[in-house]
Every structure is written in C-alpha cells, then in structure tokens.
N, C-alpha and C. Protein backbone atom coordinates (compact mmCIF):
# COMPACT_ATOMS: atom_id res chain seq x y z
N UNK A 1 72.03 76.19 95.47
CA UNK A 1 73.44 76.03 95.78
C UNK A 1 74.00 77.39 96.21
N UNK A 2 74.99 77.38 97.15
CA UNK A 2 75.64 78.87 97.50
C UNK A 2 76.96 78.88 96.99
N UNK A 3 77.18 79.75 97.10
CA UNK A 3 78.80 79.83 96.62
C UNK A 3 79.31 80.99 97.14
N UNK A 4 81.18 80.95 97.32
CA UNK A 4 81.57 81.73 98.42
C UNK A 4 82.28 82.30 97.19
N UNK A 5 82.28 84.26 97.83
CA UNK A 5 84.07 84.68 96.69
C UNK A 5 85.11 84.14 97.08
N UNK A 6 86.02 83.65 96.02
CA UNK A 6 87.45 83.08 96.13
C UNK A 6 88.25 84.29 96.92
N UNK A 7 89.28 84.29 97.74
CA UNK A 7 89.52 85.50 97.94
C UNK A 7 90.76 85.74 97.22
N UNK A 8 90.68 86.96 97.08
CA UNK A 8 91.39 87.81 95.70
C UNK A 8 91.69 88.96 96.42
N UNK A 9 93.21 89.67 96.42
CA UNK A 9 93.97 90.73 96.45
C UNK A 9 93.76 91.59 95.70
N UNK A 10 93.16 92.13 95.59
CA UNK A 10 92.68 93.91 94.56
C UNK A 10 93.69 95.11 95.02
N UNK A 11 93.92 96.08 94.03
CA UNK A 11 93.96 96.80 94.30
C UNK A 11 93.28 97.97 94.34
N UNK A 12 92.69 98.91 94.72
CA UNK A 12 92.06 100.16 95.02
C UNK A 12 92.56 101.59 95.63
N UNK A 13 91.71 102.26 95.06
CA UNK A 13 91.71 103.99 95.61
C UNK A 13 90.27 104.45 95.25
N UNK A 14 90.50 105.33 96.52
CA UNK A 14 89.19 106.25 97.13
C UNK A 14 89.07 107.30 96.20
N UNK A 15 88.35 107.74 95.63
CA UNK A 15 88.28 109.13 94.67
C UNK A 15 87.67 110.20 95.73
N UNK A 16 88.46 111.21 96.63
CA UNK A 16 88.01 112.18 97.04
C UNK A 16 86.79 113.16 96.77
N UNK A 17 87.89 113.80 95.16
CA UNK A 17 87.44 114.71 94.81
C UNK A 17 88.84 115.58 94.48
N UNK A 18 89.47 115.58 95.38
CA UNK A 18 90.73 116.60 95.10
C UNK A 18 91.70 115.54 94.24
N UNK A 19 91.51 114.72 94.81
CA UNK A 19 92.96 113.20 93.97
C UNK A 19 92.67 112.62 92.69
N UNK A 20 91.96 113.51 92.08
CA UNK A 20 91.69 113.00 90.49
C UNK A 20 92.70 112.84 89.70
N UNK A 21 94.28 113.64 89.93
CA UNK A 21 95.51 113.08 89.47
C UNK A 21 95.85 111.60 89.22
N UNK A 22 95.66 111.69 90.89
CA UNK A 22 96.52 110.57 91.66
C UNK A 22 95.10 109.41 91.27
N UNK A 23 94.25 109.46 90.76
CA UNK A 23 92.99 108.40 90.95
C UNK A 23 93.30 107.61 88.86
N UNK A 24 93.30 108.77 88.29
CA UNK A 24 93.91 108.60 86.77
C UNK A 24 95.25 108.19 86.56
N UNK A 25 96.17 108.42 87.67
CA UNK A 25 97.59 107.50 87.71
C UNK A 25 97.22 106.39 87.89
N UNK A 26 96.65 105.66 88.67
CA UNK A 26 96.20 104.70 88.94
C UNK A 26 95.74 103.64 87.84
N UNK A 27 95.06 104.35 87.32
CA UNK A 27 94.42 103.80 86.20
C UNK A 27 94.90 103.42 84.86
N UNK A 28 96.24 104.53 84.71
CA UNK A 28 96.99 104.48 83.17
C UNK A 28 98.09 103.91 83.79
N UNK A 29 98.69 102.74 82.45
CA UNK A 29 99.85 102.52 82.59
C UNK A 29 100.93 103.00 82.06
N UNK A 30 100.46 104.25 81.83
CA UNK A 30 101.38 104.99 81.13
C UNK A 30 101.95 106.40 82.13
N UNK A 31 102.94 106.72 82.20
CA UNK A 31 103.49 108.19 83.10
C UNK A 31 101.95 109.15 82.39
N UNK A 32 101.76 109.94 83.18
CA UNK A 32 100.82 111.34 82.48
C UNK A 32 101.25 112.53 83.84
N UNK A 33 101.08 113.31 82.87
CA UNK A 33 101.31 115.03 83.32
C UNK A 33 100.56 115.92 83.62
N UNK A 34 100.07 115.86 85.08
CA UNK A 34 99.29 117.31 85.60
C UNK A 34 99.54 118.07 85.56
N UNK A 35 98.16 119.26 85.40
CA UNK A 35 98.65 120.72 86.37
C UNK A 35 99.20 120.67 87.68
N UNK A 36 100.22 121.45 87.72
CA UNK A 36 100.25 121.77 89.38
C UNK A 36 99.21 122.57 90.39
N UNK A 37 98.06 123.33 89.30
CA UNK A 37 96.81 123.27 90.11
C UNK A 37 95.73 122.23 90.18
N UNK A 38 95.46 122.53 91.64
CA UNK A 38 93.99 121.54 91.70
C UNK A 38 92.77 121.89 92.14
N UNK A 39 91.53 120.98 90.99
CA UNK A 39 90.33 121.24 91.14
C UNK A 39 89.60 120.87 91.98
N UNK A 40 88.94 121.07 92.85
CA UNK A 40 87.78 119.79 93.71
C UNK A 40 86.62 118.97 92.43
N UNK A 41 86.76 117.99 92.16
CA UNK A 41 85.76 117.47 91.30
C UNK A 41 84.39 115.96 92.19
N UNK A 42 83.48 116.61 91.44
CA UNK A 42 81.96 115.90 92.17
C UNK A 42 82.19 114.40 91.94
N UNK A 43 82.67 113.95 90.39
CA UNK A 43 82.11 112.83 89.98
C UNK A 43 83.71 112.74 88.61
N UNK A 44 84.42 111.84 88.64
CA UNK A 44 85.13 111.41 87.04
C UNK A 44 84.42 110.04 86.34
N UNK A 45 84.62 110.24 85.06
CA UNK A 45 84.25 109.50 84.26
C UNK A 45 85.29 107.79 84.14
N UNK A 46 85.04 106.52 84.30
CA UNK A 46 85.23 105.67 84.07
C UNK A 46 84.83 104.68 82.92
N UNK A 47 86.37 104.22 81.93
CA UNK A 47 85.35 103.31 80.80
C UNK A 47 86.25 102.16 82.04
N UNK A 48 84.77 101.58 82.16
CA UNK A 48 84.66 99.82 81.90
C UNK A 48 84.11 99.25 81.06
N UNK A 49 84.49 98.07 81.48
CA UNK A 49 84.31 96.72 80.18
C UNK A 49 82.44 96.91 79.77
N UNK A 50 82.08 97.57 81.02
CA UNK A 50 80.29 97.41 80.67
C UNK A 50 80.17 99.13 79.87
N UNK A 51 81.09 99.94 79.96
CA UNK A 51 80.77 100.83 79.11
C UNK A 51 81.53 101.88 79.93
N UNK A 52 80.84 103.18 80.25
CA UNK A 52 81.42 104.20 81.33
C UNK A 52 80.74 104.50 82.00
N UNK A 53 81.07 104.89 83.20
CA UNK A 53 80.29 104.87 84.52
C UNK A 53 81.19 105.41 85.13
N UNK A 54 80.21 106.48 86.35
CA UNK A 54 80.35 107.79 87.06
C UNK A 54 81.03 106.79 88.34
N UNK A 55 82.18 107.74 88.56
CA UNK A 55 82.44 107.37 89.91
C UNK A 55 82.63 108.93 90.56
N UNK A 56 81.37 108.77 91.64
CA UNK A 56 81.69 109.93 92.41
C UNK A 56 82.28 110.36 93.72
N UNK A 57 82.32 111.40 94.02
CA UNK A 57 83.43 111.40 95.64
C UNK A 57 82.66 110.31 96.38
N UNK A 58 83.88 110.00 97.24
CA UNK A 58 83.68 108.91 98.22
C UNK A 58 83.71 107.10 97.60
N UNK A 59 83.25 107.20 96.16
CA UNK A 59 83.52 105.93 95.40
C UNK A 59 84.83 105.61 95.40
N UNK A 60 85.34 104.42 95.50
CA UNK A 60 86.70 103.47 95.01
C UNK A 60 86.60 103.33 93.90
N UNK A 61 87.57 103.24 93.45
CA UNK A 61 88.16 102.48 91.82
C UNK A 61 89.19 101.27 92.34
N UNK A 62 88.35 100.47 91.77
CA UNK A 62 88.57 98.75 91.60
C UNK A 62 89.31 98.22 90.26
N UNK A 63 91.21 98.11 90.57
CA UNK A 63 91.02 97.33 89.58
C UNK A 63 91.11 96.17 89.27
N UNK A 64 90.22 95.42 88.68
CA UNK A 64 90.12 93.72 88.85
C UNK A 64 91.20 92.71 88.48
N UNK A 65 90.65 91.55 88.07
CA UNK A 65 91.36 90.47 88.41
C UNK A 65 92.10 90.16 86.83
N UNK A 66 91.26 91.16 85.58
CA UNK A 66 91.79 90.93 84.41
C UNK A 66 92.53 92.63 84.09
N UNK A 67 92.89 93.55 84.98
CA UNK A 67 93.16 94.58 85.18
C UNK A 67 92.29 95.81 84.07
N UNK A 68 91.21 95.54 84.28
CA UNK A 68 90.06 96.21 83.94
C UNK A 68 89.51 97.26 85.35
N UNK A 69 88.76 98.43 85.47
CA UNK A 69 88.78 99.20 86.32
C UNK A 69 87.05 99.80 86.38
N UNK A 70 86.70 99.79 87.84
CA UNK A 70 84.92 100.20 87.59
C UNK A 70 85.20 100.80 88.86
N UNK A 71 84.09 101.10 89.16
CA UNK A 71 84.16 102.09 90.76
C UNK A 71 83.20 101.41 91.32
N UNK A 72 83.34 101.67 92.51
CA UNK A 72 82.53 100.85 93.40
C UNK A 72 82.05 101.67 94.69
N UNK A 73 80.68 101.72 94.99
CA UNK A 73 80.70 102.13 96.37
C UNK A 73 81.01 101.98 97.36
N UNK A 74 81.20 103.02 98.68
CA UNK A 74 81.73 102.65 100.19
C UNK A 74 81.16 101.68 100.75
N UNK A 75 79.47 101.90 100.60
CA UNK A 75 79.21 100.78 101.83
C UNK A 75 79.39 99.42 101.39
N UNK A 76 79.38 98.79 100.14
CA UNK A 76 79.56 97.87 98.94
C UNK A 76 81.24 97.37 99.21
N UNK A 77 81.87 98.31 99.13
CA UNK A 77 83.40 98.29 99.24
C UNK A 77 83.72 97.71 100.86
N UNK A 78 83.14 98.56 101.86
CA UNK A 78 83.17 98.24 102.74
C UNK A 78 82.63 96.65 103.58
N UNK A 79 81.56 96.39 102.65
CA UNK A 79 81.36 94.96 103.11
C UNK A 79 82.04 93.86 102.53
N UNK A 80 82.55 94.09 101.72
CA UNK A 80 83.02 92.93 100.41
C UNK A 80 85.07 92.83 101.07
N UNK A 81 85.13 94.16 101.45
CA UNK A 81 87.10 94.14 101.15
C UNK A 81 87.54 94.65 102.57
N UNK A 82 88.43 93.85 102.74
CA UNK A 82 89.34 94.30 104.27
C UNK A 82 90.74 94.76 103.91
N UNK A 83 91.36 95.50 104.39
CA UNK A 83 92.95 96.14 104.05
C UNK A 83 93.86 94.78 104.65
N UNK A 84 94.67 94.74 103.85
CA UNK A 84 95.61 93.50 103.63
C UNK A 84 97.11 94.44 104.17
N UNK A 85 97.89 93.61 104.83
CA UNK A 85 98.92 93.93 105.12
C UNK A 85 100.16 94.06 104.15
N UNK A 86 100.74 95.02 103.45
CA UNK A 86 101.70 94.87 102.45
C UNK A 86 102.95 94.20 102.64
N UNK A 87 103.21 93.23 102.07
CA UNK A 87 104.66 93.06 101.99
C UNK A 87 105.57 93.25 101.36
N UNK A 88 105.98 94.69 100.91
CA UNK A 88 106.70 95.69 100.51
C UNK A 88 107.65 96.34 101.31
C-alpha cells in the first residue's frame, strides 16, 4: 500500500551559524536575552522528543505538528517543503 503526506503548514528556520539568537527565539516560548555580541557557531544542540540532536549550519529547525522541534536537512527539507504564501 502507498500512502501520501497529508499536507501540513510548518513552520521553520535555517540555522546559519551567526542566527543562533534568532534560531533559540524560535524555539522558546518564552522572551530570552542575548548578548549584543555575536558568535559564528558550527553546530547547536536540539532536545527532541527522540532525545538531542545536532543541528548544524545550513540545517532547518522544524517545528511540528505537536509543537515539538528537530532539525532537518537541506536537501531533505528541500524535497519534502515548498514556501507558502503568508497571509499576514
């Protein structure tokens, strides 16, 4: 038997390397407080539901459908998700 994904509206962000602020805003629902300096970073740490896992530059952070959060790769990301038009 095959089966198709339902399609589902996600939201996401790209983890640079420099936007580790802006990638951990994302993630908390809570306000948090940076330095006003910034680091270039290789790789941040992610807990998901399967445990924690590296998301490194160029990875997305996915957060799902039960607002739980994992990273995901480009080319992975890239085949699976198309940019949706906001209506905002």
């Amino acid at each position: 038997m095959k089966y198709r994904k339902k399609p589902v509206v996600i939201e996401a962000i790209q983890f640079t390397g420099w936007n580790w602020a802006e990638c951990f805003q994302f993630m908390s629902p809570e306000p948090l407080m940076f330095p006003q300096w910034m680091k270039e970073y290789e790789s941040i740490d992610i807990n998901t539901l399967e445990g924690k896992m590296k998301c490194s530059k160029g990875d997305y952070i996915i957060k799902g459908v039960n607002g739980e959060y994992y990273p995901c790769k480009p080319d992975i990301f890239e085949k699976t998700y198309e940019p949706v038009e906001s209506k905002e």
